[in-house]
C-alpha atoms as a PDB file:
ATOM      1  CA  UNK A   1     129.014 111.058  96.395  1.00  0.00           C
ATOM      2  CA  UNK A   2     130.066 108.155  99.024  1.00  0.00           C
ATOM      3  CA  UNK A   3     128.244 109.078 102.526  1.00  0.00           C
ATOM      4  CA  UNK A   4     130.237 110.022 105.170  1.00  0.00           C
ATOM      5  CA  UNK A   5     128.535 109.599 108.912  1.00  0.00           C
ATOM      6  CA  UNK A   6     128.557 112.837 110.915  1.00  0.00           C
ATOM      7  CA  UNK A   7     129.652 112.817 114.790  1.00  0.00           C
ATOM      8  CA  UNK A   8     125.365 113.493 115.199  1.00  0.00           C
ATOM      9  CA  UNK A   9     124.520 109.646 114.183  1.00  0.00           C
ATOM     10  CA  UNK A  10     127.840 107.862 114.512  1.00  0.00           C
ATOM     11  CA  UNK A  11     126.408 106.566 118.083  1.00  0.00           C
ATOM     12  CA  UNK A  12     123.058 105.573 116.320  1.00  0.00           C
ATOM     13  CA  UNK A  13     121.762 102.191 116.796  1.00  0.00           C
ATOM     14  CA  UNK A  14     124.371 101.674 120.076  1.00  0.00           C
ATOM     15  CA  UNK A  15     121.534 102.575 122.678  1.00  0.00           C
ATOM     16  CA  UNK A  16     120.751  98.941 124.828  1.00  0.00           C
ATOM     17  CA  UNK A  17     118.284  98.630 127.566  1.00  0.00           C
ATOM     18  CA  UNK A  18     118.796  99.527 130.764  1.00  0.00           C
ATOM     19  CA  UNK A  19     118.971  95.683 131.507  1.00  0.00           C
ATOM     20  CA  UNK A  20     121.756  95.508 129.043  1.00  0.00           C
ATOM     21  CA  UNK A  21     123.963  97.961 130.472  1.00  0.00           C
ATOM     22  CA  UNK A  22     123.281  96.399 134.054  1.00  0.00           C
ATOM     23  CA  UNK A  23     124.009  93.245 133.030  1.00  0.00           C
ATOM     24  CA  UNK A  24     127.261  94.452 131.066  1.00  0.00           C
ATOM     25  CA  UNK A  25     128.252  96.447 134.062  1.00  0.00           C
ATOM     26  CA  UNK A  26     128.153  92.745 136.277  1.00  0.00           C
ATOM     27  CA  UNK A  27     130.195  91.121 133.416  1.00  0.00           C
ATOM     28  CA  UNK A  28     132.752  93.715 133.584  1.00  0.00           C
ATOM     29  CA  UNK A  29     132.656  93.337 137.558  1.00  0.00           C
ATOM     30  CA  UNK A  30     133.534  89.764 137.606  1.00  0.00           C
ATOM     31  CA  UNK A  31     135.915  90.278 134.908  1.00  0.00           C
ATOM     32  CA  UNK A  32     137.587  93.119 137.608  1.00  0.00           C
ATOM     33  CA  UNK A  33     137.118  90.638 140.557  1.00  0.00           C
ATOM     34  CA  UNK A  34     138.525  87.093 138.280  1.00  0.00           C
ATOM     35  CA  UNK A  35     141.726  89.628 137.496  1.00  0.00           C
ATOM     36  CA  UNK A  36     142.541  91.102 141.056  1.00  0.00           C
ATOM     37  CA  UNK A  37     141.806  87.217 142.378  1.00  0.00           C
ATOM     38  CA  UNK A  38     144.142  85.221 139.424  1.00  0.00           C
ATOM     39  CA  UNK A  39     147.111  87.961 140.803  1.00  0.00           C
ATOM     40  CA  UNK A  40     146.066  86.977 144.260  1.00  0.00           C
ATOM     41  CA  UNK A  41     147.241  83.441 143.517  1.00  0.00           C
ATOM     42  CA  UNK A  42     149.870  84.357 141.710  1.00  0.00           C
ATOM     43  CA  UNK A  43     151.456  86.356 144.817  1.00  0.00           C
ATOM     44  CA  UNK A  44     150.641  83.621 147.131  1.00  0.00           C
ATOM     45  CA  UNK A  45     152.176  80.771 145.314  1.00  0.00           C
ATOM     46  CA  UNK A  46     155.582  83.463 144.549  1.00  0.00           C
ATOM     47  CA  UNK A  47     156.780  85.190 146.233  1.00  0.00           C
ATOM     48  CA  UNK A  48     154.404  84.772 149.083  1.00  0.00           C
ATOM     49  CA  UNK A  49     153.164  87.505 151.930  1.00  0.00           C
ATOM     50  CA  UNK A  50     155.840  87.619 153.614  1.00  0.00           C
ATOM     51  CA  UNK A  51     158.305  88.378 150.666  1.00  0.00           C
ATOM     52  CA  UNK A  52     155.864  91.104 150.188  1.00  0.00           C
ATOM     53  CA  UNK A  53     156.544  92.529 153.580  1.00  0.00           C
ATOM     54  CA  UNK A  54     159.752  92.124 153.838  1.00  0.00           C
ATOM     55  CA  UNK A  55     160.494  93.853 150.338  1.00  0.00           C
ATOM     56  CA  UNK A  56     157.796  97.383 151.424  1.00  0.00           C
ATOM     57  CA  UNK A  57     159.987  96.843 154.945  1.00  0.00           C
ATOM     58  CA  UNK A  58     163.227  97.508 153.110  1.00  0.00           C
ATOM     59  CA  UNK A  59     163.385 101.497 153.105  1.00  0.00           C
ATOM     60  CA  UNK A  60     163.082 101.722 157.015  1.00  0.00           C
ATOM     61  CA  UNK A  61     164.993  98.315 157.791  1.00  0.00           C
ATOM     62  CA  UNK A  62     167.853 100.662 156.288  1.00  0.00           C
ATOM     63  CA  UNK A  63     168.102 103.258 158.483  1.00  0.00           C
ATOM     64  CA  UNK A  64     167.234 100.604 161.964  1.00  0.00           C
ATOM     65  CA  UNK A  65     169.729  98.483 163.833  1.00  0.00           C
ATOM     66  CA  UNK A  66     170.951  95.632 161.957  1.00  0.00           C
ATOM     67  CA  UNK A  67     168.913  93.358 164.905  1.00  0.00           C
ATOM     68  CA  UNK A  68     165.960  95.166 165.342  1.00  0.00           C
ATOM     69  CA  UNK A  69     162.757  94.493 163.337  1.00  0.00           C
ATOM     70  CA  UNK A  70     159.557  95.943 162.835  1.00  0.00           C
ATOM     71  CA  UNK A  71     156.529  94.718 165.862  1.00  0.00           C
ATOM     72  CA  UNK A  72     153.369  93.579 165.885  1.00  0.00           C
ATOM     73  CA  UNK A  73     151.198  94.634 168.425  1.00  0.00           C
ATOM     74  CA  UNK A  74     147.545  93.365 167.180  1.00  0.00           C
ATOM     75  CA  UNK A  75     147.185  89.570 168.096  1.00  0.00           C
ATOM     76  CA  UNK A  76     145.920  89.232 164.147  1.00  0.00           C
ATOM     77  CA  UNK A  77     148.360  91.577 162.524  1.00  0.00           C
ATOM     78  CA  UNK A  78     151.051  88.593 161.716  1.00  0.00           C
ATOM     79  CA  UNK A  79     148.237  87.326 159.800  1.00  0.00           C
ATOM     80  CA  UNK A  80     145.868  89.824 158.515  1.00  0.00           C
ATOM     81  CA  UNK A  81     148.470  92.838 157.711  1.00  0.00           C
ATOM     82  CA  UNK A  82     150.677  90.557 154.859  1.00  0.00           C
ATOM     83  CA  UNK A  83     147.035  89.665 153.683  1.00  0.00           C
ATOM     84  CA  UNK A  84     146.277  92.912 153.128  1.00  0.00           C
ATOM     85  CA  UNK A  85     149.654  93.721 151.578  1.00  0.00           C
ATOM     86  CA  UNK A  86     149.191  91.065 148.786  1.00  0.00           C
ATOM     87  CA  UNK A  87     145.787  92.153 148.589  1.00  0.00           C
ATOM     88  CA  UNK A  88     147.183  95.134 147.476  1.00  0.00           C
ATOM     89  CA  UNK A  89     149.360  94.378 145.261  1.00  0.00           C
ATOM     90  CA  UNK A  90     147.237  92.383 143.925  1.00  0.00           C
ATOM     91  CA  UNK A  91     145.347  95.045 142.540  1.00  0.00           C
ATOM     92  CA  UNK A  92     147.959  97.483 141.497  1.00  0.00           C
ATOM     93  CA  UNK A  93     149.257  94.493 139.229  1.00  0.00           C
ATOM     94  CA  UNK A  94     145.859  94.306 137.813  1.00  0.00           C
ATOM     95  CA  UNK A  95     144.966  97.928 137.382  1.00  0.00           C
ATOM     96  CA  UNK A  96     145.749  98.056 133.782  1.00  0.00           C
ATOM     97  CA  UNK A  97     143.166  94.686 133.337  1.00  0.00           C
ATOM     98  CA  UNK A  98     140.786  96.846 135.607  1.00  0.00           C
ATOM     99  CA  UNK A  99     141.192  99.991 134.210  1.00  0.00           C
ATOM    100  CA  UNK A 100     140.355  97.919 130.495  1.00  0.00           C
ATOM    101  CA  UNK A 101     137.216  96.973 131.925  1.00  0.00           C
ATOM    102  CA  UNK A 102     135.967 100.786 132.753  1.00  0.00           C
ATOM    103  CA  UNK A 103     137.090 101.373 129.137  1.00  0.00           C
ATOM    104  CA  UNK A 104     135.314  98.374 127.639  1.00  0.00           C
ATOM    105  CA  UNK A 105     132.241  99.296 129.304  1.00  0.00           C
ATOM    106  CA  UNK A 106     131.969 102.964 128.695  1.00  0.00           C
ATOM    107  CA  UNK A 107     133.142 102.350 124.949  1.00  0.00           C
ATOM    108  CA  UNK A 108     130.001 101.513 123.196  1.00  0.00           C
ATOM    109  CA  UNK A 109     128.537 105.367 124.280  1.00  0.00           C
ATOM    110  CA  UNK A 110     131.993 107.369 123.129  1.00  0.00           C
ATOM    111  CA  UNK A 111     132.758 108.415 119.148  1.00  0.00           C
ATOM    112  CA  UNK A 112     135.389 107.115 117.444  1.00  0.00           C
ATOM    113  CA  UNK A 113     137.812 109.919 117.745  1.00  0.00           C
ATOM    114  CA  UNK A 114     137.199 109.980 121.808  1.00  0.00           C
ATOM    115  CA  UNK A 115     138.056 105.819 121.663  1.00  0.00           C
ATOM    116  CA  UNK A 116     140.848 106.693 119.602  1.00  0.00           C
ATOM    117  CA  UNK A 117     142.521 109.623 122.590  1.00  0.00           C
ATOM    118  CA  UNK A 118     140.597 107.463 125.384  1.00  0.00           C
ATOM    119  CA  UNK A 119     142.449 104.171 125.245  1.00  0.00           C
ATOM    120  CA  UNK A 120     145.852 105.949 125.395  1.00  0.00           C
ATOM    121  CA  UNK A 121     145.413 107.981 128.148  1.00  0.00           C
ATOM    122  CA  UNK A 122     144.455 104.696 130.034  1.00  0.00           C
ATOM    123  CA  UNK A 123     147.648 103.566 129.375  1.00  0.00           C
ATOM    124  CA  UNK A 124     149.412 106.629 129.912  1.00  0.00           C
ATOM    125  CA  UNK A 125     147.651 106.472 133.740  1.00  0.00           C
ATOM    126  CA  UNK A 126     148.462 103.158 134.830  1.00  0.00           C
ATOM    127  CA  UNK A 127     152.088 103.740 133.717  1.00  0.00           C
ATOM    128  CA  UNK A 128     152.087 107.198 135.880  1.00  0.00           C
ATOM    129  CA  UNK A 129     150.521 105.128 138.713  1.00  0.00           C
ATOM    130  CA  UNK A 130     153.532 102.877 138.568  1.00  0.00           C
ATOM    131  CA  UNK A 131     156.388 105.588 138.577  1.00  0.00           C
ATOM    132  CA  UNK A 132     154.766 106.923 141.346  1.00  0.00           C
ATOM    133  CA  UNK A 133     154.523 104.142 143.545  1.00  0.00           C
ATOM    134  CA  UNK A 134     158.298 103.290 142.581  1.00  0.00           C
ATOM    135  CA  UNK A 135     159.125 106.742 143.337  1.00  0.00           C
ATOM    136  CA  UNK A 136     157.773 106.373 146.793  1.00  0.00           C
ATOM    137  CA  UNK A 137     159.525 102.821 147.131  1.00  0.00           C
ATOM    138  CA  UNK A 138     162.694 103.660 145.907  1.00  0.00           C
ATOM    139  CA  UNK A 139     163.407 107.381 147.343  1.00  0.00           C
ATOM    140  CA  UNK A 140     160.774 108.987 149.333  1.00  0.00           C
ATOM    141  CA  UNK A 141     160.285 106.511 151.948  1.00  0.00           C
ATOM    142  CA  UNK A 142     164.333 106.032 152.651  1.00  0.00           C
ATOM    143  CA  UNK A 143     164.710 110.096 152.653  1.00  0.00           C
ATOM    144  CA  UNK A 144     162.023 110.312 155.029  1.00  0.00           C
ATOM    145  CA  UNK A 145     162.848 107.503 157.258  1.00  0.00           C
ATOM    146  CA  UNK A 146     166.124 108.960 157.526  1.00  0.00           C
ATOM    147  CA  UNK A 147     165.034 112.241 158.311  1.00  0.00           C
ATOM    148  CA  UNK A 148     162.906 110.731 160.902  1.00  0.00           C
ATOM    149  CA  UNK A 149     165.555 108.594 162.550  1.00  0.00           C
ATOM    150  CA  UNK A 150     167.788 111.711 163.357  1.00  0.00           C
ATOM    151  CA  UNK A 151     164.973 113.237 165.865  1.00  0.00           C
ATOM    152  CA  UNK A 152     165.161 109.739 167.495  1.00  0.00           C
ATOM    153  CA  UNK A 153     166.358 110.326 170.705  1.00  0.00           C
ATOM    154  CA  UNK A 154     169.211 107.690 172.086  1.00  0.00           C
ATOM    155  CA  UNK A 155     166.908 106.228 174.880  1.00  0.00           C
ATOM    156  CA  UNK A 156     163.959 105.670 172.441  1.00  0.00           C
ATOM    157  CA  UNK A 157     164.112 102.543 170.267  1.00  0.00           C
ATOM    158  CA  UNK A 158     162.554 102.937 167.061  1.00  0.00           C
ATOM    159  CA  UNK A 159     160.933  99.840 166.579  1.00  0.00           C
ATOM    160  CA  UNK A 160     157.788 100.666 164.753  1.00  0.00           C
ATOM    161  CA  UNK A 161     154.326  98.526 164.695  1.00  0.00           C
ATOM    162  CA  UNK A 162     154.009  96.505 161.232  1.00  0.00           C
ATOM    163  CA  UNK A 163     150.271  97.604 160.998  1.00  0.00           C
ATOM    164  CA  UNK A 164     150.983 101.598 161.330  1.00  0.00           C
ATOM    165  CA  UNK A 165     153.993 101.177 159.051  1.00  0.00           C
ATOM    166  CA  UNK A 166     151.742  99.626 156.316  1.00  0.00           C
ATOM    167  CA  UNK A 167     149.203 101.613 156.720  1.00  0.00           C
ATOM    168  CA  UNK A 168     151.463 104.776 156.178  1.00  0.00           C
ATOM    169  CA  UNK A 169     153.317 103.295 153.327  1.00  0.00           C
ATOM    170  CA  UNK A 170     149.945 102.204 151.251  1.00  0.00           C
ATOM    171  CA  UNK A 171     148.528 105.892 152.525  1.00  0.00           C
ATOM    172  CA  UNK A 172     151.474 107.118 150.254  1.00  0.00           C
ATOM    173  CA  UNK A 173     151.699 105.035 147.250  1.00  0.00           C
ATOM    174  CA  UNK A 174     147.833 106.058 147.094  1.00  0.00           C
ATOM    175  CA  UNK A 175     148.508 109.453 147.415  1.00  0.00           C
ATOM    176  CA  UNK A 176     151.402 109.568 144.796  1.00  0.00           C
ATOM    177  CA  UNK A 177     149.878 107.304 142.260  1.00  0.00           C
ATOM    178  CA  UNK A 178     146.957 109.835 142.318  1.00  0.00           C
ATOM    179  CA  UNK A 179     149.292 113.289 142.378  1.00  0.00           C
ATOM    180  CA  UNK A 180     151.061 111.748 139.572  1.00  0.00           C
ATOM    181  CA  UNK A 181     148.288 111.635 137.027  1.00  0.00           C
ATOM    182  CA  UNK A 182     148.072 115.664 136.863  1.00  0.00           C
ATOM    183  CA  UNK A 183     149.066 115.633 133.203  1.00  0.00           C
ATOM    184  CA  UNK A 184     145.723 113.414 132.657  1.00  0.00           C
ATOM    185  CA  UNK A 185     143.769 115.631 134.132  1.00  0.00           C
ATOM    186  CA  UNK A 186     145.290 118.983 132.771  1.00  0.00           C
ATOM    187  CA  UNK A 187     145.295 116.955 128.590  1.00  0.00           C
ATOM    188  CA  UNK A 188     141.392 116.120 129.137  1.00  0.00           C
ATOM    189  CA  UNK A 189     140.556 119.424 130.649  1.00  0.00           C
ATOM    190  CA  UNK A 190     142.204 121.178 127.877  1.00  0.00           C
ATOM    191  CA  UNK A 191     141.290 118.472 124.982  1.00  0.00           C
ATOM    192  CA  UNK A 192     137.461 118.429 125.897  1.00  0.00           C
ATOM    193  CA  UNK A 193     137.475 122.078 126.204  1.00  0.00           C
ATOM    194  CA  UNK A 194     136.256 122.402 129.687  1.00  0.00           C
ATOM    195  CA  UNK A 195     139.302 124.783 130.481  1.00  0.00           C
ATOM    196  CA  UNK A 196     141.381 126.422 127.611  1.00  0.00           C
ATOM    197  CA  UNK A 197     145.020 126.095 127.968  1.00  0.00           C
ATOM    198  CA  UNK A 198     145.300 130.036 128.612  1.00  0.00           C
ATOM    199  CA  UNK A 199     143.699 129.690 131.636  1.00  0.00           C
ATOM    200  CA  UNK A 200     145.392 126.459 132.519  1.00  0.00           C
ATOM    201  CA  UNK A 201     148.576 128.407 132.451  1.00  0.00           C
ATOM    202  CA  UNK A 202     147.461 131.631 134.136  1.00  0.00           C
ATOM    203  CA  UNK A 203     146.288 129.282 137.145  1.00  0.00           C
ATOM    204  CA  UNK A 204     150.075 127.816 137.230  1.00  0.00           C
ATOM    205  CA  UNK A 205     150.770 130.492 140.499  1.00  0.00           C
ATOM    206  CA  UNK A 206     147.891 128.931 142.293  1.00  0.00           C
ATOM    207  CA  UNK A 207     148.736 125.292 141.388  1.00  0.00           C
ATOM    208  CA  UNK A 208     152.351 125.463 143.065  1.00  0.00           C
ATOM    209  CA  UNK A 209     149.963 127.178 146.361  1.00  0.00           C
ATOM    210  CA  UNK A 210     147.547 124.153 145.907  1.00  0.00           C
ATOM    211  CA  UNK A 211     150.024 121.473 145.187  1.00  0.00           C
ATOM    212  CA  UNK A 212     152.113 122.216 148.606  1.00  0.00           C
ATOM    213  CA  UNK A 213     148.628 122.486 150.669  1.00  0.00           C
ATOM    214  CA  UNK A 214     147.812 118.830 149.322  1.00  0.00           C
ATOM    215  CA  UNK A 215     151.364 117.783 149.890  1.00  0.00           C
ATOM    216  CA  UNK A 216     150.862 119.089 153.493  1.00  0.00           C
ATOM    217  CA  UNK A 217     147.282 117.195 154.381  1.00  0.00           C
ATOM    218  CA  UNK A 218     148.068 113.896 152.724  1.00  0.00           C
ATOM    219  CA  UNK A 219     151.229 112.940 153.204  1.00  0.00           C
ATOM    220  CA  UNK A 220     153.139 112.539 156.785  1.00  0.00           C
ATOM    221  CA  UNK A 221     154.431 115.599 158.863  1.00  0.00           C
ATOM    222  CA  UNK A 222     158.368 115.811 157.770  1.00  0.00           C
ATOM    223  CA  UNK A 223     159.452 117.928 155.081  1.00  0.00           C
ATOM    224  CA  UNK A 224     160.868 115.338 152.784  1.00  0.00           C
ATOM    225  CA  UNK A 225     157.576 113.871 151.796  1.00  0.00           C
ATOM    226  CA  UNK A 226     155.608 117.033 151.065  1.00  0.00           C
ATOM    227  CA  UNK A 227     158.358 118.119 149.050  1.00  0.00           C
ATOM    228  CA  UNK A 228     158.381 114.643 147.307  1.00  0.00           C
ATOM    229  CA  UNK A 229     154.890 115.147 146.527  1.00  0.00           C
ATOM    230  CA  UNK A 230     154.702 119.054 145.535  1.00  0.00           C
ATOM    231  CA  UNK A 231     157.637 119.303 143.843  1.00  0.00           C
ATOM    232  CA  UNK A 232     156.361 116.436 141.094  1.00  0.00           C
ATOM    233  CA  UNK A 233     153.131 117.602 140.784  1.00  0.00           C
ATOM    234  CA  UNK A 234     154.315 120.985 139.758  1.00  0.00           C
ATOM    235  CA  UNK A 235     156.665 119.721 137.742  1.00  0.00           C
ATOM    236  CA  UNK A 236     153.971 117.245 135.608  1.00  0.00           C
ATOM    237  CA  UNK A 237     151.629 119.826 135.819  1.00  0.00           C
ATOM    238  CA  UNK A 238     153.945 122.129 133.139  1.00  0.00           C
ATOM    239  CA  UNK A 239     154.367 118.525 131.212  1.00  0.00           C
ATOM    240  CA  UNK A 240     150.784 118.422 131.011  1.00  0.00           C
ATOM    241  CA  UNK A 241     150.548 122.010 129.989  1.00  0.00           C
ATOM    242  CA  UNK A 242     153.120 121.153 127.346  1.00  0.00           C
ATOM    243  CA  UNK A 243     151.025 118.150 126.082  1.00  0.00           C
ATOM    244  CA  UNK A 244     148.051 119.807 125.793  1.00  0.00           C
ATOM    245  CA  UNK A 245     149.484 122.591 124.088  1.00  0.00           C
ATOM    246  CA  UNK A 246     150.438 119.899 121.390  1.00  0.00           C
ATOM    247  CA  UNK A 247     147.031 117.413 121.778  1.00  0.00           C
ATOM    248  CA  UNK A 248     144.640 121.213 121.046  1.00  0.00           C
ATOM    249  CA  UNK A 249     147.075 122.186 118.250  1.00  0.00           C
ATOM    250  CA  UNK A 250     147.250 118.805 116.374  1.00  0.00           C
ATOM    251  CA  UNK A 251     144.013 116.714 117.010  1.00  0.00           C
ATOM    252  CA  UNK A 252     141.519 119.416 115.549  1.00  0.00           C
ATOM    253  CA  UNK A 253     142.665 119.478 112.577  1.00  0.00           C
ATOM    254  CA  UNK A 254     142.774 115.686 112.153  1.00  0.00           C
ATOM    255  CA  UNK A 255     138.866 115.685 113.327  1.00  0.00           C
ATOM    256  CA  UNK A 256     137.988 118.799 110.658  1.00  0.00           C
ATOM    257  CA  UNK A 257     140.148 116.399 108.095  1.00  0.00           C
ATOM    258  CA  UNK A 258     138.071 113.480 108.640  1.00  0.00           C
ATOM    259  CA  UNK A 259     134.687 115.041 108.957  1.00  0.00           C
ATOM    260  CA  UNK A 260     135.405 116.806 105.543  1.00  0.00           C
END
């Protein structure tokens, strides 16, 4: 009868020495660091820092007079806020390469069938990080802008400070790129078992309470955003519901298959 290993000892022999794992864990840092930096270059030689700005400047440009343009008040700002821009960037082009290197390190210690879900749902996040942060780009910020611009009284211009705009606009691509990975967090919940999927869905009522309270602290204080934000996470947190009705139904009885 041909051996089959049991989930017990398919992680025997992987143990290393704490030395190992620290010197793994510096490996996979550089590897994160060489990434992030090679994009850094990249952005600098095209399209440069201040394409950068001027492309996350588009949404309120839009809804300012043709002539006006955004200030900058801090003597270091024309330098240091497109640095931190690209800097940015920078990393969100990398993510998937860093979010490989979490993976690559924490491999080793999961079992085959965990690799197997693991390595998708890495995917699955980055590409949720990225339709959020387009989302943000390419509707939330013009919708708000323009809701902000009509309390603008006539004898007020609206000429807003580069740093504060940045720092608003990053605040929110954070904040959305995080909201929008609720179906992760609702499939590995469910597919680990640390909630069942009953529960998941009795908790819906105070999800839509929760998801407009977090709408409320993180994003700015005009109604377009939080609705932006709530409205999606409620929204992928029934597609996640949906997935994980499918990922508790179908991947058990693969496992019980294989183990047989």
């Amino acid at each position: 009868m041909a051996y089959s290993p049991s989930p017990d000892n398919e992680l025997a022999g992987t143990e290393q020495p704490f030395v190992q794992h620290l010197i793994e864990l510096r490996n996979r840092i550089i590897y994160c660091i060489v990434g992030v930096f090679v994009a850094i270059v990249g952005l600098a030689i095209w399209p440069g820092p201040s394409a950068l700005i001027d492309v996350i400047a588009m949404p309120i440009r839009a809804h300012m007079p043709p002539d006006a343009k955004l200030i900058a008040v801090g003597v270091l700002s024309p330098f240091l806020v497109p640095l931190k821009v690209m800097m940015m960037t920078a990393v969100l082009i990398a993510l998937p390469w860093l979010i490989f290197q979490v993976w690559a390190f924490v491999a080793p210690g999961l079992y085959s069938h965990e690799k197997r879900f693991a390595l998708p749902m890495i995917m699955l996040g980055s590409l949720l990080a990225y339709v959020g942060i387009a989302f943000v780009q390419l509707f939330v910020l013009d919708k708000m802008f323009e809701f902000i611009q009509k309390f603008a009284p006539q004898s007020v211009a609206a000429t807003p400070d580069v740093a504060s705009y940045v720092s608003v606009i990053l605040s929110l691509y954070i904040a959305f790129a995080l909201a929008f990975q609720v179906p992760i967090v609702v499939m590995l919940l469910v597919r680990f078992g640390i909630v069942s999927l009953e529960k998941l869905r009795g908790f819906r009522g105070y999800f839509i309470v929760l998801a407009f309270v977090i709408a409320a602290i993180v994003t700015p204080p005009d109604v377009i955003s939080q609705l932006s934000l709530a409205i999606p996470m409620c929204l992928l947190y029934e597609v996640g519901l949906f997935a994980s009705r499918w990922f508790a139904k179908k991947e058990p009885e693969g496992e019980e298959a294989s183990d047989s």
